[in-house]
PDB file of N, CA and C in Angstrom:
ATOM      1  N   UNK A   1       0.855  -1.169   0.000  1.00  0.00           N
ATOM      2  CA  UNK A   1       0.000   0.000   0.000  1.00  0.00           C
ATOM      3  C   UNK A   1       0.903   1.235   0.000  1.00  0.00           C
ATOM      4  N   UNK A   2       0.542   2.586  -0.798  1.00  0.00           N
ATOM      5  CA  UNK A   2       1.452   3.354  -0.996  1.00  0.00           C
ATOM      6  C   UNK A   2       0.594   4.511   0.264  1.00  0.00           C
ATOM      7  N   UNK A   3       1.417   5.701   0.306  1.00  0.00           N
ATOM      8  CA  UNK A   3       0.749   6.518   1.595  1.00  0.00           C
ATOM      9  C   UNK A   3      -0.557   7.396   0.675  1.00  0.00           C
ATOM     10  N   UNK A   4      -0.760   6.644  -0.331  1.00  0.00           N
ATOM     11  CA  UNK A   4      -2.368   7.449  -0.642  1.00  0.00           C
ATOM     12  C   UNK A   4      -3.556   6.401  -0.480  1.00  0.00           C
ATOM     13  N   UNK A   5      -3.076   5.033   0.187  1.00  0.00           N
ATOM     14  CA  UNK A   5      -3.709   3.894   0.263  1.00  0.00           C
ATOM     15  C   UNK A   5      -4.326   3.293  -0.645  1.00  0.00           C
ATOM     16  N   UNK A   6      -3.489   3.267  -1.747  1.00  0.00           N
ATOM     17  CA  UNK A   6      -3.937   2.636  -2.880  1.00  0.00           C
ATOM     18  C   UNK A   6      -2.978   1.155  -2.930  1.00  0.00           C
ATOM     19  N   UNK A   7      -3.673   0.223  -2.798  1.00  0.00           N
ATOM     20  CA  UNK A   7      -2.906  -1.213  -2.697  1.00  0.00           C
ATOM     21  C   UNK A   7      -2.452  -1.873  -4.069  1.00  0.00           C
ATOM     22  N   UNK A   8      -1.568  -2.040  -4.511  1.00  0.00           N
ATOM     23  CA  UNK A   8      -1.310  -2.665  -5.762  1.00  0.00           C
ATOM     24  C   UNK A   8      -1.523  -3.969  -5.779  1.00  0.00           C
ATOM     25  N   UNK A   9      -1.672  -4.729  -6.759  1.00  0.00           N
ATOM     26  CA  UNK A   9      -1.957  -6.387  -7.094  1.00  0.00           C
ATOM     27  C   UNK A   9      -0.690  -6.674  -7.653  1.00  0.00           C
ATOM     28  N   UNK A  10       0.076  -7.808  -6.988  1.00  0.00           N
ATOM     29  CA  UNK A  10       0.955  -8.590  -7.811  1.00  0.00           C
ATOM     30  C   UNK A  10       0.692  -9.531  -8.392  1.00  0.00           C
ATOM     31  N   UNK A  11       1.413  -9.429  -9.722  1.00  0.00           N
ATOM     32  CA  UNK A  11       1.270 -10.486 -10.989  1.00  0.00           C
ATOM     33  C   UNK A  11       0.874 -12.002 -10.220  1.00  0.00           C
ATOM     34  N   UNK A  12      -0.176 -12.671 -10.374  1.00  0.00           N
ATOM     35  CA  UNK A  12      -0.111 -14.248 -10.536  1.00  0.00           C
ATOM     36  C   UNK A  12      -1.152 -13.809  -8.811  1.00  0.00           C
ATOM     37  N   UNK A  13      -0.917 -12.381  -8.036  1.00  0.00           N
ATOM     38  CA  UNK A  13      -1.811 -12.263  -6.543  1.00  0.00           C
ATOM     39  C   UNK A  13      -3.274 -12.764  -6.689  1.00  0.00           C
ATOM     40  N   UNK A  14      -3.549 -11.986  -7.927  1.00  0.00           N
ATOM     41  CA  UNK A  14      -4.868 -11.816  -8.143  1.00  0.00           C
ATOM     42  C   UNK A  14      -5.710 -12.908  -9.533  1.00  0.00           C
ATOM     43  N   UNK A  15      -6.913 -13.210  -8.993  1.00  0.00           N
ATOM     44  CA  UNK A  15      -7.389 -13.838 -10.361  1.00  0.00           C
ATOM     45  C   UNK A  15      -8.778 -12.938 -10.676  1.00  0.00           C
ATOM     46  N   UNK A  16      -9.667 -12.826 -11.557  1.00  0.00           N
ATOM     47  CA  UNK A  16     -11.052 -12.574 -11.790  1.00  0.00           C
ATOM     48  C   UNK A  16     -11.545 -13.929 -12.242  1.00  0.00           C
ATOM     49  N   UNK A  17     -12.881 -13.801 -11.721  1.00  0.00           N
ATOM     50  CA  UNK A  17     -14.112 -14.901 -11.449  1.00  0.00           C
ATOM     51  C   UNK A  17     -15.451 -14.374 -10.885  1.00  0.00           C
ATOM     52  N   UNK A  18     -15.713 -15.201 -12.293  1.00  0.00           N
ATOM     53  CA  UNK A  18     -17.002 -14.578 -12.642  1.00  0.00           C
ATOM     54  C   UNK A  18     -17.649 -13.004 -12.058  1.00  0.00           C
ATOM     55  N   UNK A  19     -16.927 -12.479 -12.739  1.00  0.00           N
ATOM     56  CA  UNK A  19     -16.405 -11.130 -12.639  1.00  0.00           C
ATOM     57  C   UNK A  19     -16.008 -10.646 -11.700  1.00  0.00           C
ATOM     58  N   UNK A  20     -15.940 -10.644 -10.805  1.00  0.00           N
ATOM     59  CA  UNK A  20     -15.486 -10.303  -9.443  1.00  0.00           C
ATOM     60  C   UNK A  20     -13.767 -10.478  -9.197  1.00  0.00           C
ATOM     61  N   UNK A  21     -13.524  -9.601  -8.791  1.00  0.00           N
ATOM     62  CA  UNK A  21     -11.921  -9.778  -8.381  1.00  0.00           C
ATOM     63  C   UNK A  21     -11.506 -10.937  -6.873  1.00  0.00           C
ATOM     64  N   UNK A  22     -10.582 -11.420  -7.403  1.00  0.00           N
ATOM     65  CA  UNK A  22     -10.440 -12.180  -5.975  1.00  0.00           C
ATOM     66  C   UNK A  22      -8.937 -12.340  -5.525  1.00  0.00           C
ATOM     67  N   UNK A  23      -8.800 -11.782  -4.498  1.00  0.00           N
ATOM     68  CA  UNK A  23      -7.239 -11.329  -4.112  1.00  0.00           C
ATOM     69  C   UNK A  23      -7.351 -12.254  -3.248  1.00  0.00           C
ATOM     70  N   UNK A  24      -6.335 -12.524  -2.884  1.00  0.00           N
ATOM     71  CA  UNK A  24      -6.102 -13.380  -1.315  1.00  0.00           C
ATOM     72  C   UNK A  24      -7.266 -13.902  -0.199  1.00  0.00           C
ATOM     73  N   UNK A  25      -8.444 -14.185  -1.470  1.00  0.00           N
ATOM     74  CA  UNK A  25      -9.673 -14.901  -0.921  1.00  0.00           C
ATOM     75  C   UNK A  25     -10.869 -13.788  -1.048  1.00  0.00           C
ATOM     76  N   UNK A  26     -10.792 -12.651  -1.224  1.00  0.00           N
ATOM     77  CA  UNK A  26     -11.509 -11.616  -0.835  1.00  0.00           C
ATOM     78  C   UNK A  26     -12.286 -11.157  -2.073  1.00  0.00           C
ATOM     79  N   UNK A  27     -13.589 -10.735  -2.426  1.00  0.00           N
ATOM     80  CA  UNK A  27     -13.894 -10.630  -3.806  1.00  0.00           C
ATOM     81  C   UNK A  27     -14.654  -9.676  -3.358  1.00  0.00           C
ATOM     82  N   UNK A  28     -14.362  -8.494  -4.245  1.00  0.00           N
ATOM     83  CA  UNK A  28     -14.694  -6.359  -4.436  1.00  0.00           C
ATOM     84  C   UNK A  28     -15.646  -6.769  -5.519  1.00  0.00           C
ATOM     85  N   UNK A  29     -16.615  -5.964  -5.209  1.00  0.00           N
ATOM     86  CA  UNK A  29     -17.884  -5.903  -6.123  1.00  0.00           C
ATOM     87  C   UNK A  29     -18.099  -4.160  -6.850  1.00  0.00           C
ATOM     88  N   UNK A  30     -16.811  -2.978  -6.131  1.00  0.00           N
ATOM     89  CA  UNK A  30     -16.831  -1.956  -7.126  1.00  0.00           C
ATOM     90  C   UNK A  30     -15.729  -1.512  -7.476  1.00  0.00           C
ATOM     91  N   UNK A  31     -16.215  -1.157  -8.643  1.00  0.00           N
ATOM     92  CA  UNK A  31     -14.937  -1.176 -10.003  1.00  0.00           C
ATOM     93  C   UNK A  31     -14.713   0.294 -10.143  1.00  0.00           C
ATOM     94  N   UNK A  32     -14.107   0.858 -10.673  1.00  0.00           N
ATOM     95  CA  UNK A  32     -13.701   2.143 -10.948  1.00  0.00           C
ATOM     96  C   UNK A  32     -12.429   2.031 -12.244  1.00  0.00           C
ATOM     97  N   UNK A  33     -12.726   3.113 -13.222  1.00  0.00           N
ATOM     98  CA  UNK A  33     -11.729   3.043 -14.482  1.00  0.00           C
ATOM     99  C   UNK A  33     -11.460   4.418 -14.296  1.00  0.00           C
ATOM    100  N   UNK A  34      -9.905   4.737 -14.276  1.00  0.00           N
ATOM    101  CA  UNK A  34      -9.436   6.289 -13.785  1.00  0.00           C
ATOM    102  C   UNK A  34      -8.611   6.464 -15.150  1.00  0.00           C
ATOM    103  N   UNK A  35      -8.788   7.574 -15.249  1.00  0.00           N
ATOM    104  CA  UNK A  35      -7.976   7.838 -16.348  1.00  0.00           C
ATOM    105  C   UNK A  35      -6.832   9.245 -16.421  1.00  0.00           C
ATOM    106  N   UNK A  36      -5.880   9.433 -16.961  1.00  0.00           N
ATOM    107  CA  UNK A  36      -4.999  10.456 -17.184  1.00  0.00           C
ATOM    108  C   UNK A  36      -5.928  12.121 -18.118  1.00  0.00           C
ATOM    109  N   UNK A  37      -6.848  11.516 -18.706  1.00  0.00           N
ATOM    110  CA  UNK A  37      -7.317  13.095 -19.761  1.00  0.00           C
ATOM    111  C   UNK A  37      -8.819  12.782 -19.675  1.00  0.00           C
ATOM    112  N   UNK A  38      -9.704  13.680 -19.799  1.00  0.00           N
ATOM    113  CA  UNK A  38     -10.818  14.111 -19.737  1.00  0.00           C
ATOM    114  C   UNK A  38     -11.449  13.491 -20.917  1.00  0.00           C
ATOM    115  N   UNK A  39     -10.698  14.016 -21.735  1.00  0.00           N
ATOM    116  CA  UNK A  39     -11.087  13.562 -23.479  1.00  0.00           C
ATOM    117  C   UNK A  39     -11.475  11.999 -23.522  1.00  0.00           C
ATOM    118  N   UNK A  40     -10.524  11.360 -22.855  1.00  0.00           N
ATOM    119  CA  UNK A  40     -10.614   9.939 -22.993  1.00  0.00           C
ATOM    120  C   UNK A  40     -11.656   9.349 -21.836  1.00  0.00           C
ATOM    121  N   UNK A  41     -11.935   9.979 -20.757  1.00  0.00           N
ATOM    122  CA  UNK A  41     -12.747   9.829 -19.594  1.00  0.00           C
ATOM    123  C   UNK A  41     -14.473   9.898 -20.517  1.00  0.00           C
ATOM    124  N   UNK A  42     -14.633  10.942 -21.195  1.00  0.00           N
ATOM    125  CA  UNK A  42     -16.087  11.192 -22.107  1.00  0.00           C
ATOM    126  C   UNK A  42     -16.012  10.657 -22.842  1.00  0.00           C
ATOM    127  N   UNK A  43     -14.822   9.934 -23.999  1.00  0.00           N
ATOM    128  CA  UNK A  43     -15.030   9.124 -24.461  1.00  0.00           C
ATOM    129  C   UNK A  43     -15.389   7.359 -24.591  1.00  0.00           C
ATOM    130  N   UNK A  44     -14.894   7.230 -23.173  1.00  0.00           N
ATOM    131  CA  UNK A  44     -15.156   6.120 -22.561  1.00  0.00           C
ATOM    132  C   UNK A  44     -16.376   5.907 -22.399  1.00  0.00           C
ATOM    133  N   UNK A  45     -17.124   6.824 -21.693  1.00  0.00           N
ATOM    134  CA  UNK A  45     -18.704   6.987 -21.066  1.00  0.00           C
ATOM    135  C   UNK A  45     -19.300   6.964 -22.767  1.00  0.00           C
ATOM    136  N   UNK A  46     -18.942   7.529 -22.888  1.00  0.00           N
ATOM    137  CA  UNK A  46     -19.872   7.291 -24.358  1.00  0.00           C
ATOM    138  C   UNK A  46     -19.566   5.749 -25.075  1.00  0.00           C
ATOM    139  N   UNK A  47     -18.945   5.089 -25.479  1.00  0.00           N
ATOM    140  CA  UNK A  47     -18.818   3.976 -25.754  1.00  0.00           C
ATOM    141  C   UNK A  47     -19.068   2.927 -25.393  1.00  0.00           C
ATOM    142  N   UNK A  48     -19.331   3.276 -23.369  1.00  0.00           N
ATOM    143  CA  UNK A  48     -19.544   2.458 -22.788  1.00  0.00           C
ATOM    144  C   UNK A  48     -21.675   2.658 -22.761  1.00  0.00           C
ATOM    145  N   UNK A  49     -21.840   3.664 -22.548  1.00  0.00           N
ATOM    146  CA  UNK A  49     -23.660   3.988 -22.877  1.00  0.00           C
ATOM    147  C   UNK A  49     -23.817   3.515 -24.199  1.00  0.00           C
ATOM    148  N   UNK A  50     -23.076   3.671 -25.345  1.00  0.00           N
ATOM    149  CA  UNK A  50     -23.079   2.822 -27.116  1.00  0.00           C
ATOM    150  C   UNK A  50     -24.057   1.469 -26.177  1.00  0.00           C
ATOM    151  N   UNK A  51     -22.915   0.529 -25.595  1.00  0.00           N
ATOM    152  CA  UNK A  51     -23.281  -0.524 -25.427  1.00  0.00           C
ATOM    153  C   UNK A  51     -23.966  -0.860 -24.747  1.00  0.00           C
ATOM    154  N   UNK A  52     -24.907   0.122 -24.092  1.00  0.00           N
ATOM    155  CA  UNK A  52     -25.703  -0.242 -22.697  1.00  0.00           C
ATOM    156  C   UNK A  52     -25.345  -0.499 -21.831  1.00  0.00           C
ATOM    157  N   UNK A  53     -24.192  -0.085 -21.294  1.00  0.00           N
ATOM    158  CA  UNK A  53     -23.603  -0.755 -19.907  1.00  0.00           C
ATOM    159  C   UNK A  53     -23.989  -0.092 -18.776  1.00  0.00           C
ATOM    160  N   UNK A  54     -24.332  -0.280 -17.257  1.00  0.00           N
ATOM    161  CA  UNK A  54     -24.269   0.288 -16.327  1.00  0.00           C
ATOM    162  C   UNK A  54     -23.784   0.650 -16.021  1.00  0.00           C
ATOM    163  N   UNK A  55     -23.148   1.690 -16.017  1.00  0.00           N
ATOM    164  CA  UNK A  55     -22.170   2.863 -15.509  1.00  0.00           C
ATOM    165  C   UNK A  55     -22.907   4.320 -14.934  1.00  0.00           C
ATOM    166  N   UNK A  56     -21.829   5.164 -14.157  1.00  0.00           N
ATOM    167  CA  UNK A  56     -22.021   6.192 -13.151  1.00  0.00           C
ATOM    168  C   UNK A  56     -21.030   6.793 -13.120  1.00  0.00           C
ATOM    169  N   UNK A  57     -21.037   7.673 -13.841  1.00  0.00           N
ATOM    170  CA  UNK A  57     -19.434   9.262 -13.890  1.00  0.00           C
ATOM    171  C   UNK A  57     -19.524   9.848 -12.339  1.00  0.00           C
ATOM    172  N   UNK A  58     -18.565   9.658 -12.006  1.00  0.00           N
ATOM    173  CA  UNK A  58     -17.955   9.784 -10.637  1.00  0.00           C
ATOM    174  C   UNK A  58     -16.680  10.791 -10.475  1.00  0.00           C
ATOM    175  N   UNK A  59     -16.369  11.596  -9.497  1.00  0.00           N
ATOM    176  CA  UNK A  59     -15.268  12.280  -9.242  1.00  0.00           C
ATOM    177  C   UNK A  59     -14.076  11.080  -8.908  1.00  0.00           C
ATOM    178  N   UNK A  60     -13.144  11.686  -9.462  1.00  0.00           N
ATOM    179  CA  UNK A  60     -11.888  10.389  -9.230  1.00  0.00           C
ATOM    180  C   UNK A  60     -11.526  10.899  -7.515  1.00  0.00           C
ATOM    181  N   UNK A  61     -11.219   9.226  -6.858  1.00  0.00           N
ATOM    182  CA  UNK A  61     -10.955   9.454  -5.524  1.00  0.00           C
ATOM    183  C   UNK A  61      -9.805  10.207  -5.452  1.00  0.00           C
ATOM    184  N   UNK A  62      -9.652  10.794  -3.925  1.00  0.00           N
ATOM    185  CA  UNK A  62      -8.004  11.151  -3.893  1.00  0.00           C
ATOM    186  C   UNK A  62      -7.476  10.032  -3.632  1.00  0.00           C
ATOM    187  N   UNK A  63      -7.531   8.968  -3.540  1.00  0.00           N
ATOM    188  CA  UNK A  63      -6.708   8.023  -3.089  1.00  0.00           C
ATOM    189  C   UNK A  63      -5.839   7.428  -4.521  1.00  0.00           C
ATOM    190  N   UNK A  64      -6.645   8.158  -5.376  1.00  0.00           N
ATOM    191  CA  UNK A  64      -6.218   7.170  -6.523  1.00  0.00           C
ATOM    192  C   UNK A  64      -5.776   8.502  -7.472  1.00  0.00           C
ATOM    193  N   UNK A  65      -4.420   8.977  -7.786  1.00  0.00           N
ATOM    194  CA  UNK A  65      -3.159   9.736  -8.007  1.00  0.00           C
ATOM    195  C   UNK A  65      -3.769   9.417 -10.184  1.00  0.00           C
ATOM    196  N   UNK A  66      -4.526  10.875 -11.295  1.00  0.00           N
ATOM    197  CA  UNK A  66      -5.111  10.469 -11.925  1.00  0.00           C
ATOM    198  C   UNK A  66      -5.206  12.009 -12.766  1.00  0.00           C
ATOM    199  N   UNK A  67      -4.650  12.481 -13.642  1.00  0.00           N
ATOM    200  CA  UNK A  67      -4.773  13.587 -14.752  1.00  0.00           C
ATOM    201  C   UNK A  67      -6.085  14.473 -14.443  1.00  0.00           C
ATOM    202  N   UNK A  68      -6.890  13.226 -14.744  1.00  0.00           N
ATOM    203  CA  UNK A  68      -8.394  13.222 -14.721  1.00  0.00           C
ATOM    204  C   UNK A  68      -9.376  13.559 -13.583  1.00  0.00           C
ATOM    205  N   UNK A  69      -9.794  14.214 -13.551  1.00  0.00           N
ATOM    206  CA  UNK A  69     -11.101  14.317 -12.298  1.00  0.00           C
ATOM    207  C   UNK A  69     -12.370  13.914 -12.436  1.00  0.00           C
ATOM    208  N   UNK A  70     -12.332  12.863 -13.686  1.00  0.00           N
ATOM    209  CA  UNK A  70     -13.875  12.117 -13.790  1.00  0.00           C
ATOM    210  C   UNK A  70     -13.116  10.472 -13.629  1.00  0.00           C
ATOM    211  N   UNK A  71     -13.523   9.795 -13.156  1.00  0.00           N
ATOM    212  CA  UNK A  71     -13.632   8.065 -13.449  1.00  0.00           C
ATOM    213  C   UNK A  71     -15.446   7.875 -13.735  1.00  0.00           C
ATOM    214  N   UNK A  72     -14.617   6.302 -14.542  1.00  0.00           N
ATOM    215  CA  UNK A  72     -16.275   5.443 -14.226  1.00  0.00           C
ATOM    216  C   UNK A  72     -16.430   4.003 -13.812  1.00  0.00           C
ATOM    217  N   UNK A  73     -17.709   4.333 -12.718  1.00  0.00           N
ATOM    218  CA  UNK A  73     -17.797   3.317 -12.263  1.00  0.00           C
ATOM    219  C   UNK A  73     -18.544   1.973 -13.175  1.00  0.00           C
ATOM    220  N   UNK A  74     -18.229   1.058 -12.954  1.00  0.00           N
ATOM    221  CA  UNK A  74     -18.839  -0.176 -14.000  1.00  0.00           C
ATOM    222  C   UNK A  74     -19.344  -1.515 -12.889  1.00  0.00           C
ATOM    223  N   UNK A  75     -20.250  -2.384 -13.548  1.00  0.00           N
ATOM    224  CA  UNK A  75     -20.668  -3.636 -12.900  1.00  0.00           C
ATOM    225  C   UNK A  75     -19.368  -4.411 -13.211  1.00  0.00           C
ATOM    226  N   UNK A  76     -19.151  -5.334 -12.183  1.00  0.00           N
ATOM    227  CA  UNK A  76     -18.410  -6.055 -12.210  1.00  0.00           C
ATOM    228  C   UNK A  76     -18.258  -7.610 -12.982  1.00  0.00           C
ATOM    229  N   UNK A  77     -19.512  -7.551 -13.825  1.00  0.00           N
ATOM    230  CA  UNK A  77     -19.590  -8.514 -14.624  1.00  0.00           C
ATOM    231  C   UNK A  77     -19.289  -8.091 -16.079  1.00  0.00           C
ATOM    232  N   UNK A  78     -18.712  -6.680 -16.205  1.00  0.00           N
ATOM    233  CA  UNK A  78     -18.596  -5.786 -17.245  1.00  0.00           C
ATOM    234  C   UNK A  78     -16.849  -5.476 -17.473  1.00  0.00           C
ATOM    235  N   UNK A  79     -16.574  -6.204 -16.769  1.00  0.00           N
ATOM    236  CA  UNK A  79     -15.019  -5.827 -16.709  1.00  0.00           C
ATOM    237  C   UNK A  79     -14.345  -6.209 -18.228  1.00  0.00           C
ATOM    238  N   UNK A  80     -14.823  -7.557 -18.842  1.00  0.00           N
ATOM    239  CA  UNK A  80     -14.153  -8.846 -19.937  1.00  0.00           C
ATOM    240  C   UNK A  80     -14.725  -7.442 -21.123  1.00  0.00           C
ATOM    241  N   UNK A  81     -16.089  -6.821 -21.346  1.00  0.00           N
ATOM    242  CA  UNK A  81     -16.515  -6.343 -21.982  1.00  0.00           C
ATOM    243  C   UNK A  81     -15.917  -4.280 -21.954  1.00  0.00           C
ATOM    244  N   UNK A  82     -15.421  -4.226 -21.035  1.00  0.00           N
ATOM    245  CA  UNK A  82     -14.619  -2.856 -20.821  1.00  0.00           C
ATOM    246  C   UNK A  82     -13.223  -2.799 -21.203  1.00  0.00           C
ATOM    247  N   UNK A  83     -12.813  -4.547 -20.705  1.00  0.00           N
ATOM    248  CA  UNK A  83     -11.130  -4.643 -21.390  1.00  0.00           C
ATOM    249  C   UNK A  83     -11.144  -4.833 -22.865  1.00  0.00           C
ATOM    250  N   UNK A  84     -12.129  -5.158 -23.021  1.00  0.00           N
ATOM    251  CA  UNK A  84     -12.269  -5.274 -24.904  1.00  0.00           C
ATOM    252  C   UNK A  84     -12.031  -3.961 -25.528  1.00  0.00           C
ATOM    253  N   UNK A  85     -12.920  -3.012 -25.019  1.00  0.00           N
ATOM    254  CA  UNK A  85     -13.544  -1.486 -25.233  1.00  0.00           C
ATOM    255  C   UNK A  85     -12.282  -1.043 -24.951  1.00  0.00           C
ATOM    256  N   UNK A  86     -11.440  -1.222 -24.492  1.00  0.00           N
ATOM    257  CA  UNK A  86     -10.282  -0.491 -24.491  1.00  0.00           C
ATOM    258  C   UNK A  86      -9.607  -0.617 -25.017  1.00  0.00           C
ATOM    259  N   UNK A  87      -8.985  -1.825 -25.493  1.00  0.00           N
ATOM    260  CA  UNK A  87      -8.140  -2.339 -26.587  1.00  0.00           C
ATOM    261  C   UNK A  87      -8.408  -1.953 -28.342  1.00  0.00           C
ATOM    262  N   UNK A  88     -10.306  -2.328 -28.123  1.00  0.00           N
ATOM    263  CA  UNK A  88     -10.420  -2.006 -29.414  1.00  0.00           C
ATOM    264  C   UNK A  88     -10.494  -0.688 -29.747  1.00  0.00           C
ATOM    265  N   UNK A  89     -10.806   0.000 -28.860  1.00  0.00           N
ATOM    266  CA  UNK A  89     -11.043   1.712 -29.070  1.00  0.00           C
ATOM    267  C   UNK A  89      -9.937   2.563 -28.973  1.00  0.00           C
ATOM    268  N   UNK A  90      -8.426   1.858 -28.544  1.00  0.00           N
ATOM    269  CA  UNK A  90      -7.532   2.476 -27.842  1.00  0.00           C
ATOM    270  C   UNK A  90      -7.643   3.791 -26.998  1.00  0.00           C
ATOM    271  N   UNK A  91      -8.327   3.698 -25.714  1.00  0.00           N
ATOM    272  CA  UNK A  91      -8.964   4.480 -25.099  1.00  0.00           C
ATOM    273  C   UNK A  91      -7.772   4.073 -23.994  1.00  0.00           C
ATOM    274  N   UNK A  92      -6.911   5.242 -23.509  1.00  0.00           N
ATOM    275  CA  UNK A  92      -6.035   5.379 -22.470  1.00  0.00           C
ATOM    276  C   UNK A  92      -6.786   5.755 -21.125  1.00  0.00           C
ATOM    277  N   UNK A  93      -5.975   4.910 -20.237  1.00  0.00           N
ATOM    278  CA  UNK A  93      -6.717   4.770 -19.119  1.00  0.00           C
ATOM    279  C   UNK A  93      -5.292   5.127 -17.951  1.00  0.00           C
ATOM    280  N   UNK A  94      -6.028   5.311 -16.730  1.00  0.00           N
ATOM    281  CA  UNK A  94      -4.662   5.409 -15.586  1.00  0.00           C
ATOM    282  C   UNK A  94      -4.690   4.122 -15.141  1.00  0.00           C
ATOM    283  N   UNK A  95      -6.001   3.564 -14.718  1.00  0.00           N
ATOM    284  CA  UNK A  95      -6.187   1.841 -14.335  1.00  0.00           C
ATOM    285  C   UNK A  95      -7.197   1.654 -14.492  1.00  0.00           C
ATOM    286  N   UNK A  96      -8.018   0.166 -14.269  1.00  0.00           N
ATOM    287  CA  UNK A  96      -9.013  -0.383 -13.467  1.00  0.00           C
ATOM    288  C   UNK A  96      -8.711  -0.429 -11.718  1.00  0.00           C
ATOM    289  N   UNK A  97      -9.861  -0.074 -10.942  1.00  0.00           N
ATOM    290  CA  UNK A  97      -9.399  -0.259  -9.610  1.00  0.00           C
ATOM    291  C   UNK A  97     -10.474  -1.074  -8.895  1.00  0.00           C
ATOM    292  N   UNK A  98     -10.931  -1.424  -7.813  1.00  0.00           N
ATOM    293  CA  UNK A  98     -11.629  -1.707  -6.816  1.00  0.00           C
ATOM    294  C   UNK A  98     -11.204  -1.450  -5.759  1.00  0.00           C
ATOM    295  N   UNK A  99     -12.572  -1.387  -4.981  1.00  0.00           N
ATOM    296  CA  UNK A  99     -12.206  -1.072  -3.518  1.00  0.00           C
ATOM    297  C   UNK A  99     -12.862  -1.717  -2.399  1.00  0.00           C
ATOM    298  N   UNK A 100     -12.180  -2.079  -1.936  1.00  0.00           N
ATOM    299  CA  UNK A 100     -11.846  -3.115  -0.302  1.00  0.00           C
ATOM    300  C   UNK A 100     -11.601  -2.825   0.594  1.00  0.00           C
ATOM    301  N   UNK A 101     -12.207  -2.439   1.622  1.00  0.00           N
ATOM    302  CA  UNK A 101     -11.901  -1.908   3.378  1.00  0.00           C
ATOM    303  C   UNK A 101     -11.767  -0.699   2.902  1.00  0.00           C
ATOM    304  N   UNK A 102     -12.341   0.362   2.257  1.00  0.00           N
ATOM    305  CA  UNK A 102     -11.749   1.754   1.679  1.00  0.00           C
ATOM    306  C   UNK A 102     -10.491   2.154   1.113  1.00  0.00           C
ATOM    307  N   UNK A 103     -10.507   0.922   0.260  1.00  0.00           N
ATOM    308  CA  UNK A 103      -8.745   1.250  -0.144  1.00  0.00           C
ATOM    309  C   UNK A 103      -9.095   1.167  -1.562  1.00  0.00           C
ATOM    310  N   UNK A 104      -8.327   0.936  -2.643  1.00  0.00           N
ATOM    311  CA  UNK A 104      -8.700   0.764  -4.190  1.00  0.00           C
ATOM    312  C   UNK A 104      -7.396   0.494  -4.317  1.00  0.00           C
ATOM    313  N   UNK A 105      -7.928  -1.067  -4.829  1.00  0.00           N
ATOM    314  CA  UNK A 105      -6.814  -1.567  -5.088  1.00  0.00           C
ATOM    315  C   UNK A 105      -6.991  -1.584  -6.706  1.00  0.00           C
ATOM    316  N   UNK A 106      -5.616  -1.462  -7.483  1.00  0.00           N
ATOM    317  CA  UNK A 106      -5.201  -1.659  -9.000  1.00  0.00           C
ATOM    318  C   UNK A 106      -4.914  -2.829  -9.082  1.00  0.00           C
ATOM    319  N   UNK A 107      -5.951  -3.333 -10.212  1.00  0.00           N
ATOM    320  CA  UNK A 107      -6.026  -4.316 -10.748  1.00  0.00           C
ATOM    321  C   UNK A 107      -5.205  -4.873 -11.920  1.00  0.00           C
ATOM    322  N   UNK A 108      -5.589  -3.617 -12.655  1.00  0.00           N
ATOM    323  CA  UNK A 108      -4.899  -3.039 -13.699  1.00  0.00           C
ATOM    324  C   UNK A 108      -4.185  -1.979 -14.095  1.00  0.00           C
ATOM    325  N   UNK A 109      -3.143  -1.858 -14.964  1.00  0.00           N
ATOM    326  CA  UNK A 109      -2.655  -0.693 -15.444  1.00  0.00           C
ATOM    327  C   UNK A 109      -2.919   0.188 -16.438  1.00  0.00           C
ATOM    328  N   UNK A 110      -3.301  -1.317 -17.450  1.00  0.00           N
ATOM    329  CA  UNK A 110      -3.594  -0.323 -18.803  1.00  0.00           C
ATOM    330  C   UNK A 110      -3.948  -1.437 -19.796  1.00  0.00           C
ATOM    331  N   UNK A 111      -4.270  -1.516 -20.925  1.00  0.00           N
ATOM    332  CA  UNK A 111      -5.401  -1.830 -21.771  1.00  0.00           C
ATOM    333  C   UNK A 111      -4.365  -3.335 -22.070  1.00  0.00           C
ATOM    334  N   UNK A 112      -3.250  -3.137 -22.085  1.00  0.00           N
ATOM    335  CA  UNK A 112      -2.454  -4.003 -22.353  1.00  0.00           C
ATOM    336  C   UNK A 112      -2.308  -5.650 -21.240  1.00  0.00           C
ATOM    337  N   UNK A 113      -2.585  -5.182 -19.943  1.00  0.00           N
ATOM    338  CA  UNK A 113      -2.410  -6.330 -19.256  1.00  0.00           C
ATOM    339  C   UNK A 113      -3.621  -7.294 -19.632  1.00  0.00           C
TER     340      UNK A 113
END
């Protein structure tokens, strides 16, 4: 955990199932996608409403260090269908996160993992 209490995931720590993250037994049911630019934050939301997804434009936490002052929140069964949306759209992101005991942990980095 860094002193903004944002917990990182190590490679092979973490698995997803059936959508849900599961760290060291523990499975986060909210997601958050933070991003570095605004541009790419509205463009996200829009691509992601394209597809009907449940989502909620949110102020990015302070805990989570981010260009951007919008994230979005997503269902957690939406994650397989958001990592797609990113790859295929090349839509730059700061991470995927969740949060656990009030912390947000990174799941992800970027469209690539």
């Amino acid at each position: 955990m860094d002193e903004r209490g944002v917990l990182y995931s190590e490679e092979g720590n973490h698995t997803v199932k059936e959508g849900c993250a599961v760290m060291n037994g523990i499975e986060a049911e909210e997601w958050l996608l933070a991003f570095d630019s605004t541009q790419h934050a509205l463009r996200m939301e829009m691509l992601m409403e394209y597809l009907d997804l449940d989502i909620d434009t949110c102020p990015t936490p302070t805990q989570i260090t981010a260009g951007c002052a919008l994230s979005i929140q997503f269902q957690p069964d939406d994650l397989g269908a958001v990592r797609t949306l990113i790859r295929s759209e090349r839509v730059e992101i700061r991470g995927i996160f969740y949060k656990r005991n009030d912390h947000y942990i990174q799941l992800i980095e970027s469209a690539e993992e």
